[in-house]
C-alpha atoms as a PDB file:
ATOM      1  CA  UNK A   1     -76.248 -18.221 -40.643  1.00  0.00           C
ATOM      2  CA  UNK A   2     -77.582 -21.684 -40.933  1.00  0.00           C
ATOM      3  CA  UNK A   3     -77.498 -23.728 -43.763  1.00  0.00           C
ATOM      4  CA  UNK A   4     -80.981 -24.406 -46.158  1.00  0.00           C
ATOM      5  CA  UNK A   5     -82.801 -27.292 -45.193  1.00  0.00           C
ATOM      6  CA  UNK A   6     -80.316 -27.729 -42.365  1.00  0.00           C
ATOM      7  CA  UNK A   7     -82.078 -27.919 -38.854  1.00  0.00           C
ATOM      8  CA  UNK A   8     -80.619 -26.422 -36.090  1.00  0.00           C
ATOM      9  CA  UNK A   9     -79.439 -28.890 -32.936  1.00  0.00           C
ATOM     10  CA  UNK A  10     -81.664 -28.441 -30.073  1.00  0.00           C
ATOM     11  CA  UNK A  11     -80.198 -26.832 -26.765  1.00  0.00           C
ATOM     12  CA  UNK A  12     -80.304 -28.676 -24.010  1.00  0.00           C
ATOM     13  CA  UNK A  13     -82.612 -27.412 -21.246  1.00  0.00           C
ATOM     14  CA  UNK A  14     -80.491 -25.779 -18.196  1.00  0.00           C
ATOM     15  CA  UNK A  15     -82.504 -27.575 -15.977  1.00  0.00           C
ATOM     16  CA  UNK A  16     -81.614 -30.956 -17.479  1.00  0.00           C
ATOM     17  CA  UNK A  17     -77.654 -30.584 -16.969  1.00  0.00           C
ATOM     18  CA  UNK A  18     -75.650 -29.514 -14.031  1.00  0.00           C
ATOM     19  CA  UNK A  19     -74.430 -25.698 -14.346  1.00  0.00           C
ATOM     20  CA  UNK A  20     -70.959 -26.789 -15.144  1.00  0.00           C
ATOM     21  CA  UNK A  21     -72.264 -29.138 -18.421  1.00  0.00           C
ATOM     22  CA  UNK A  22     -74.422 -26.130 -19.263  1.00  0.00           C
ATOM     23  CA  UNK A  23     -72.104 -23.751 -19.378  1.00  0.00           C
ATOM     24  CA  UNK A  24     -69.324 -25.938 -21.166  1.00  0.00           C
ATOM     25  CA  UNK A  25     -72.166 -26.615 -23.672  1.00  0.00           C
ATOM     26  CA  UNK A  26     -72.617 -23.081 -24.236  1.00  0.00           C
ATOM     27  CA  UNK A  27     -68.912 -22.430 -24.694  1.00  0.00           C
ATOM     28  CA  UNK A  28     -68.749 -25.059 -26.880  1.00  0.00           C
ATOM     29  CA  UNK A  29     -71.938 -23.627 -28.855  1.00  0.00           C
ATOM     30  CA  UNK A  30     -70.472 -20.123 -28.761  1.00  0.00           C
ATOM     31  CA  UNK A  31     -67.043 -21.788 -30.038  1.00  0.00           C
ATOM     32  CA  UNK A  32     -68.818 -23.626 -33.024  1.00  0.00           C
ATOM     33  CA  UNK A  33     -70.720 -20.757 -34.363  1.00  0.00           C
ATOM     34  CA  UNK A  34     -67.730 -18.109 -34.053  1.00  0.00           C
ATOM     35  CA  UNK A  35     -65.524 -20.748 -36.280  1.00  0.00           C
ATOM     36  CA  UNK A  36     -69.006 -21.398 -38.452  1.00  0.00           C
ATOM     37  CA  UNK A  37     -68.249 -17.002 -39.621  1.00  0.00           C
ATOM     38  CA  UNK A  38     -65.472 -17.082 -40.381  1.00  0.00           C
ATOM     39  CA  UNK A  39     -64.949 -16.021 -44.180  1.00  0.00           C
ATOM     40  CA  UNK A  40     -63.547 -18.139 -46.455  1.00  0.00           C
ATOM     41  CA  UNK A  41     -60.062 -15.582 -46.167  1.00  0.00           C
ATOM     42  CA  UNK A  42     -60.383 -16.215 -42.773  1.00  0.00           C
ATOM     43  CA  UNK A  43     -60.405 -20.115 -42.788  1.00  0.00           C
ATOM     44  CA  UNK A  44     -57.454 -19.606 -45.644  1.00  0.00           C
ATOM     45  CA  UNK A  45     -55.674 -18.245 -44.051  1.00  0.00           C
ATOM     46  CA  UNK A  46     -55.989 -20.032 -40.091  1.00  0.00           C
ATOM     47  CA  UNK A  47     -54.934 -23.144 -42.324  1.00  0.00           C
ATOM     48  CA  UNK A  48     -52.149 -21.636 -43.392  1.00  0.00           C
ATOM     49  CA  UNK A  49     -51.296 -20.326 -40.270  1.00  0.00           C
ATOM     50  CA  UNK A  50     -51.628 -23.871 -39.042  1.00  0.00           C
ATOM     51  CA  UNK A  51     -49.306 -25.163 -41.588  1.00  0.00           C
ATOM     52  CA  UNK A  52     -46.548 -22.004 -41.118  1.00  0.00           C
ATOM     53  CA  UNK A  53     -46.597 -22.425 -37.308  1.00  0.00           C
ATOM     54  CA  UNK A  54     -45.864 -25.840 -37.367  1.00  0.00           C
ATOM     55  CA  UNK A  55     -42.029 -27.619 -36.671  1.00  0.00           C
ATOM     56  CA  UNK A  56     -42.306 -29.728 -40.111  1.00  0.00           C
ATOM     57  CA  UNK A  57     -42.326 -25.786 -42.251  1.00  0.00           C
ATOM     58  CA  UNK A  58     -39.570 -24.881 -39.791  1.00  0.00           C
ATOM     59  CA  UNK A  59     -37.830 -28.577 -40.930  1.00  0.00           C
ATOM     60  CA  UNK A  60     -38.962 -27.959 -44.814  1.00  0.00           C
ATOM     61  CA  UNK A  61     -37.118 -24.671 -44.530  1.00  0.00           C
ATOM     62  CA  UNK A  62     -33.836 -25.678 -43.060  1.00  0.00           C
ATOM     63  CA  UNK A  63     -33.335 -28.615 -45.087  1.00  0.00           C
ATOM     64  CA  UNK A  64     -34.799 -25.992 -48.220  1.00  0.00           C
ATOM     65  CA  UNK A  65     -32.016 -23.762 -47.235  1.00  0.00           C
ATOM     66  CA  UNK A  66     -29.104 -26.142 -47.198  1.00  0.00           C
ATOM     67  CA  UNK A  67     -29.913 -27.905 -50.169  1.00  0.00           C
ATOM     68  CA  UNK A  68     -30.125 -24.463 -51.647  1.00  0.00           C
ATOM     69  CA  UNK A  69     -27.067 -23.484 -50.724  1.00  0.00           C
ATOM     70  CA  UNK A  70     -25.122 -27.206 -51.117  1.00  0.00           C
ATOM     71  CA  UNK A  71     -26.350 -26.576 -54.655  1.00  0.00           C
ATOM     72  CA  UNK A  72     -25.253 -23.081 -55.255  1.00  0.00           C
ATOM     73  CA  UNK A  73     -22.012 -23.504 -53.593  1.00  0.00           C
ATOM     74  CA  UNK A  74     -21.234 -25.997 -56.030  1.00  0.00           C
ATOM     75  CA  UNK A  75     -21.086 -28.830 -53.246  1.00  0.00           C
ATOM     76  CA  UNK A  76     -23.170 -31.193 -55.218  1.00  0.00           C
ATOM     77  CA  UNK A  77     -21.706 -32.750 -58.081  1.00  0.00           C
ATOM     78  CA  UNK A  78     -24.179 -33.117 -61.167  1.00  0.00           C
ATOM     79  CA  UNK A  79     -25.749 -30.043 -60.393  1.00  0.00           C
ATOM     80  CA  UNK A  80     -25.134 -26.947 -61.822  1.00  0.00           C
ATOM     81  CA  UNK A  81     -25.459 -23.459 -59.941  1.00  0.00           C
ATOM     82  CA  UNK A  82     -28.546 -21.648 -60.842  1.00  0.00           C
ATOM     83  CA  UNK A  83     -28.308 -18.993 -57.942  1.00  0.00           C
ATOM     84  CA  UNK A  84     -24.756 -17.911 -56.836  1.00  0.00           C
ATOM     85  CA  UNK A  85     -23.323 -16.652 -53.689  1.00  0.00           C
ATOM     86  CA  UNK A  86     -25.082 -14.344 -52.379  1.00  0.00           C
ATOM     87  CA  UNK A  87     -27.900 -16.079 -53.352  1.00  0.00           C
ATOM     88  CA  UNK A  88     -30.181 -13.138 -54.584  1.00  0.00           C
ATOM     89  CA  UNK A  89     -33.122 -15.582 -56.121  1.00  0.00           C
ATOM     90  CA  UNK A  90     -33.562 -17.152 -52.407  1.00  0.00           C
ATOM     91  CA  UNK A  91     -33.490 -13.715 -51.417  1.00  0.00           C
ATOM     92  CA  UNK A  92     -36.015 -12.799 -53.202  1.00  0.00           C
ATOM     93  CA  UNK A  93     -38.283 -15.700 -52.551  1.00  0.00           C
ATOM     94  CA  UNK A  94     -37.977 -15.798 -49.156  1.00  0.00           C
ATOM     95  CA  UNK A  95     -38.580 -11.966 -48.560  1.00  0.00           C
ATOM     96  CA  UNK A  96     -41.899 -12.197 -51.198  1.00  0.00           C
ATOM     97  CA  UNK A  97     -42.358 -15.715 -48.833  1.00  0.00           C
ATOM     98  CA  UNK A  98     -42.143 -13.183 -45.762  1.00  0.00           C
ATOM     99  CA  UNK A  99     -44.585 -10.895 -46.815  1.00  0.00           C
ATOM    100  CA  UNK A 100     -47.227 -13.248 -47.532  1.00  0.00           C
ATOM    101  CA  UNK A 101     -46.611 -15.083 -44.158  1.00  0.00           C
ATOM    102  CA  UNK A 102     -47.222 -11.725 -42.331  1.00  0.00           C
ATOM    103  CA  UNK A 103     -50.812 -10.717 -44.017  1.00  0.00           C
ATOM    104  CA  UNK A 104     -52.017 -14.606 -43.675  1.00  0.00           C
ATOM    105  CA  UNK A 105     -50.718 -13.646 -39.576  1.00  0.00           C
ATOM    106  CA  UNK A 106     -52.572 -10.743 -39.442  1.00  0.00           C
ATOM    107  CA  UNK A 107     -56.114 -11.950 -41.135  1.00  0.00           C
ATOM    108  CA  UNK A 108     -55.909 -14.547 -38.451  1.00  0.00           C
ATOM    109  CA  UNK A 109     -54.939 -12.207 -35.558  1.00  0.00           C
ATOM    110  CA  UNK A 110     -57.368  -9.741 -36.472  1.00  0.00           C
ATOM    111  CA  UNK A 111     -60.292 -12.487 -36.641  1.00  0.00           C
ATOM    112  CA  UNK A 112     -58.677 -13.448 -33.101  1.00  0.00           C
ATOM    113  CA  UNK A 113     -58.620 -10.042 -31.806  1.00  0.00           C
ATOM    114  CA  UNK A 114     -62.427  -9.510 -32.747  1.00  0.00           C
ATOM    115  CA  UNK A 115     -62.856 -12.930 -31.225  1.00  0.00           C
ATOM    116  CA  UNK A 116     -61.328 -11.715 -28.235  1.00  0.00           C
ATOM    117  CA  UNK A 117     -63.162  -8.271 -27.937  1.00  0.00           C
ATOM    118  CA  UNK A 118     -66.543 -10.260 -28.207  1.00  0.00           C
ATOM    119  CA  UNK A 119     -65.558 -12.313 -25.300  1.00  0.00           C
ATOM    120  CA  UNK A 120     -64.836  -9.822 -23.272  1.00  0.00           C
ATOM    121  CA  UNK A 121     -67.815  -7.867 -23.604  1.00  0.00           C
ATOM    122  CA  UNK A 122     -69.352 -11.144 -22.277  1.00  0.00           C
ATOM    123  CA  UNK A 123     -67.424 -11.698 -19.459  1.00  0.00           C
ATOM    124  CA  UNK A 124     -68.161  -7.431 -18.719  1.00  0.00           C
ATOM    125  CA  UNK A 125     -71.948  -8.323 -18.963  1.00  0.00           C
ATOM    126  CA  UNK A 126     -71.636 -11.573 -16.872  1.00  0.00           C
ATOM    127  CA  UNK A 127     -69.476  -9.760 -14.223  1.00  0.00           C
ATOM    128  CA  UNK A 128     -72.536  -6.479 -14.192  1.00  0.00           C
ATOM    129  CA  UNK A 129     -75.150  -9.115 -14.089  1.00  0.00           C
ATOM    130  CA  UNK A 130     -73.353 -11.168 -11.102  1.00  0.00           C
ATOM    131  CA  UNK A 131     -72.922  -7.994  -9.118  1.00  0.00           C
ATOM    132  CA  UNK A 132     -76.083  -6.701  -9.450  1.00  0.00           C
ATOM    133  CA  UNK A 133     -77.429  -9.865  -8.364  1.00  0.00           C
ATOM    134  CA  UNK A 134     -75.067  -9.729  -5.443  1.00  0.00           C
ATOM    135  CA  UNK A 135     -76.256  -6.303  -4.515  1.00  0.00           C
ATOM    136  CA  UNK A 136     -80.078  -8.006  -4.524  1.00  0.00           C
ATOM    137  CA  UNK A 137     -79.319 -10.581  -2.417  1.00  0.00           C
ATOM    138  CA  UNK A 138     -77.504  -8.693   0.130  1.00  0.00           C
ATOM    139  CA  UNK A 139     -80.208  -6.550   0.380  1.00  0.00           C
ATOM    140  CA  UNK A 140     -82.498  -9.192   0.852  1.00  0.00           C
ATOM    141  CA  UNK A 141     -80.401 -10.847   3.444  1.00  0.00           C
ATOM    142  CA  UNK A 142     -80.519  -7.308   5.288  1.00  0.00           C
ATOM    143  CA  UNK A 143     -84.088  -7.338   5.304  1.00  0.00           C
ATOM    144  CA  UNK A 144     -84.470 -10.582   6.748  1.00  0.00           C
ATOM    145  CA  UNK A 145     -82.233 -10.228   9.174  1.00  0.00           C
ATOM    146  CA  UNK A 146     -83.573  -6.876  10.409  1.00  0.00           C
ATOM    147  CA  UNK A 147     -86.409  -8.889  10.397  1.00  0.00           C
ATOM    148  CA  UNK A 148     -85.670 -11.449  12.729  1.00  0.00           C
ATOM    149  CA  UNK A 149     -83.446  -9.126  14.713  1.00  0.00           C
ATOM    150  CA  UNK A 150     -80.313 -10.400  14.088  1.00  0.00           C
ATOM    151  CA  UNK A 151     -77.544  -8.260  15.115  1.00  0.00           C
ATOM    152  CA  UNK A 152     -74.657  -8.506  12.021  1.00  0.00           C
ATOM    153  CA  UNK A 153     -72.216  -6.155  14.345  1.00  0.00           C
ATOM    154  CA  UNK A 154     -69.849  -4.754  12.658  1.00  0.00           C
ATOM    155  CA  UNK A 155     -70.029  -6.701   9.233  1.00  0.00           C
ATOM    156  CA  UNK A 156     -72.938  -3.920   8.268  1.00  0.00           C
ATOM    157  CA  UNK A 157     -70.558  -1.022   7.901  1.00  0.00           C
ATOM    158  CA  UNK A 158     -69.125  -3.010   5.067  1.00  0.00           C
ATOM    159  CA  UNK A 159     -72.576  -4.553   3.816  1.00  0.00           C
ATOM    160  CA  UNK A 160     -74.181  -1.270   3.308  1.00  0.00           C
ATOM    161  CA  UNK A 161     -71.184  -0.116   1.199  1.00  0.00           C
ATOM    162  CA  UNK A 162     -71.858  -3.589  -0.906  1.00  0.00           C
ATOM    163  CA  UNK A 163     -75.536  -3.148  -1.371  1.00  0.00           C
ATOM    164  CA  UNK A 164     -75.126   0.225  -2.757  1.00  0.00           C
ATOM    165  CA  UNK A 165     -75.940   0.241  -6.553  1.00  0.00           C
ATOM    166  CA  UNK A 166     -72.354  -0.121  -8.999  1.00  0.00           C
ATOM    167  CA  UNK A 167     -72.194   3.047 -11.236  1.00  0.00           C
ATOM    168  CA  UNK A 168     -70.239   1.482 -14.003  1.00  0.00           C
ATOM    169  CA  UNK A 169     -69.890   5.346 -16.146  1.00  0.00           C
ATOM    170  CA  UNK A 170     -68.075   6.728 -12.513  1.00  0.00           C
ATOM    171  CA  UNK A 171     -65.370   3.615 -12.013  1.00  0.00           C
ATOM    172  CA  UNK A 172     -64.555   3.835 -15.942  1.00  0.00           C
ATOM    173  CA  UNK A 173     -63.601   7.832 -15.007  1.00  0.00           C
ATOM    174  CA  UNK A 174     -62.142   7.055 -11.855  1.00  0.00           C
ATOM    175  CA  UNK A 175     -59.917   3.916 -13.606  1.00  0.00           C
ATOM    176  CA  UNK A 176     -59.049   7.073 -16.624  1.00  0.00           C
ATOM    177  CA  UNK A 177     -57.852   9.308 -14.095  1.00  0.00           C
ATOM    178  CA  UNK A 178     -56.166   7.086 -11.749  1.00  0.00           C
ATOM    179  CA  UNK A 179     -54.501   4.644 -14.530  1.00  0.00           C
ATOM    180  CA  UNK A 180     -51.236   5.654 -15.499  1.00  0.00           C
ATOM    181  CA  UNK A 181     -50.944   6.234 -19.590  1.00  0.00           C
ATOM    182  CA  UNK A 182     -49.540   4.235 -22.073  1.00  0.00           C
END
């Protein structure tokens, strides 16, 4: 959803790039507007992700930890232990710290999963489109060279099983019955 008063960029015209521009551009479009929907939970919580993937929280942490524990242990003198050994306040903290760090990894995994899923239903639709296309053209090569009389030899055994039509329903049963299960 596009901002009021905001005008959408024009695409560029396929015929004005090379198909390797225009299809980066589209990735690139398809890219924008994916990280455009996200909710604002979702962009929480990729920051955070960001930030708790990163080597300075891993850093903050250990050098958290043994000043913690420098403290507590009484190894710093001036400063008074507020959490003895075993430490059951850092306990605490970091297990609450845990739990939050796990639903901000999900949010972001699930938006990535979904992300995921749409892409490959794309890449499914490109693949159907390609082979159907592949199936025309092989057909129309036939043609044309029964045409002219061109002998293909042997190669049409294997081109007439190509230019037959995909039935996408029977390889999904035939990939069910033949994959082993999880």
């Amino acid at each position: 959803m596009q901002a009021v008063g905001r005008a959408k960029a024009p695409e560029p015209e396929p015929e004005n790039l090379d198909p390797t521009d225009y299809n980066v551009e589209a990735i690139v479009r398809a890219e924008r507007e994916s990280l455009h929907e996200r909710t604002v939970a979702e962009r929480f919580s990729d920051s955070i992700t960001r930030v708790l993937g990163s080597m300075g929280f891993v850093i903050f942490h250990v050098l958290l930890f043994a000043f913690w524990a420098a403290v507590n242990l009484e190894l710093i003198p001036g400063i008074a232990a507020f959490d003895p050994f075993p430490f059951g306040i850092l306990t605490l903290l970091v297990s609450a710290e845990g739990v939050f760090i796990a639903l901000f990894i999900l949010i972001s995994q699930n938006r990535m999963s979904r992300q995921s899923e749409r892409r490959n239903h794309l890449n499914l639709q490109v693949s159907m489109l390609a082979e159907q296309e592949l199936t025309t053209l092989l057909r129309m090569q036939k043609k044309l060279c029964d045409r002219m009389g061109v002998d293909v030899g042997s190669v049409k055994d294997g081109a007439e099983l190509l230019m037959q039509e995909t039935n996408v329903e029977e390889l999904i049963e035939e990939l069910k019955e033949r994959l082993p299960e999880a």
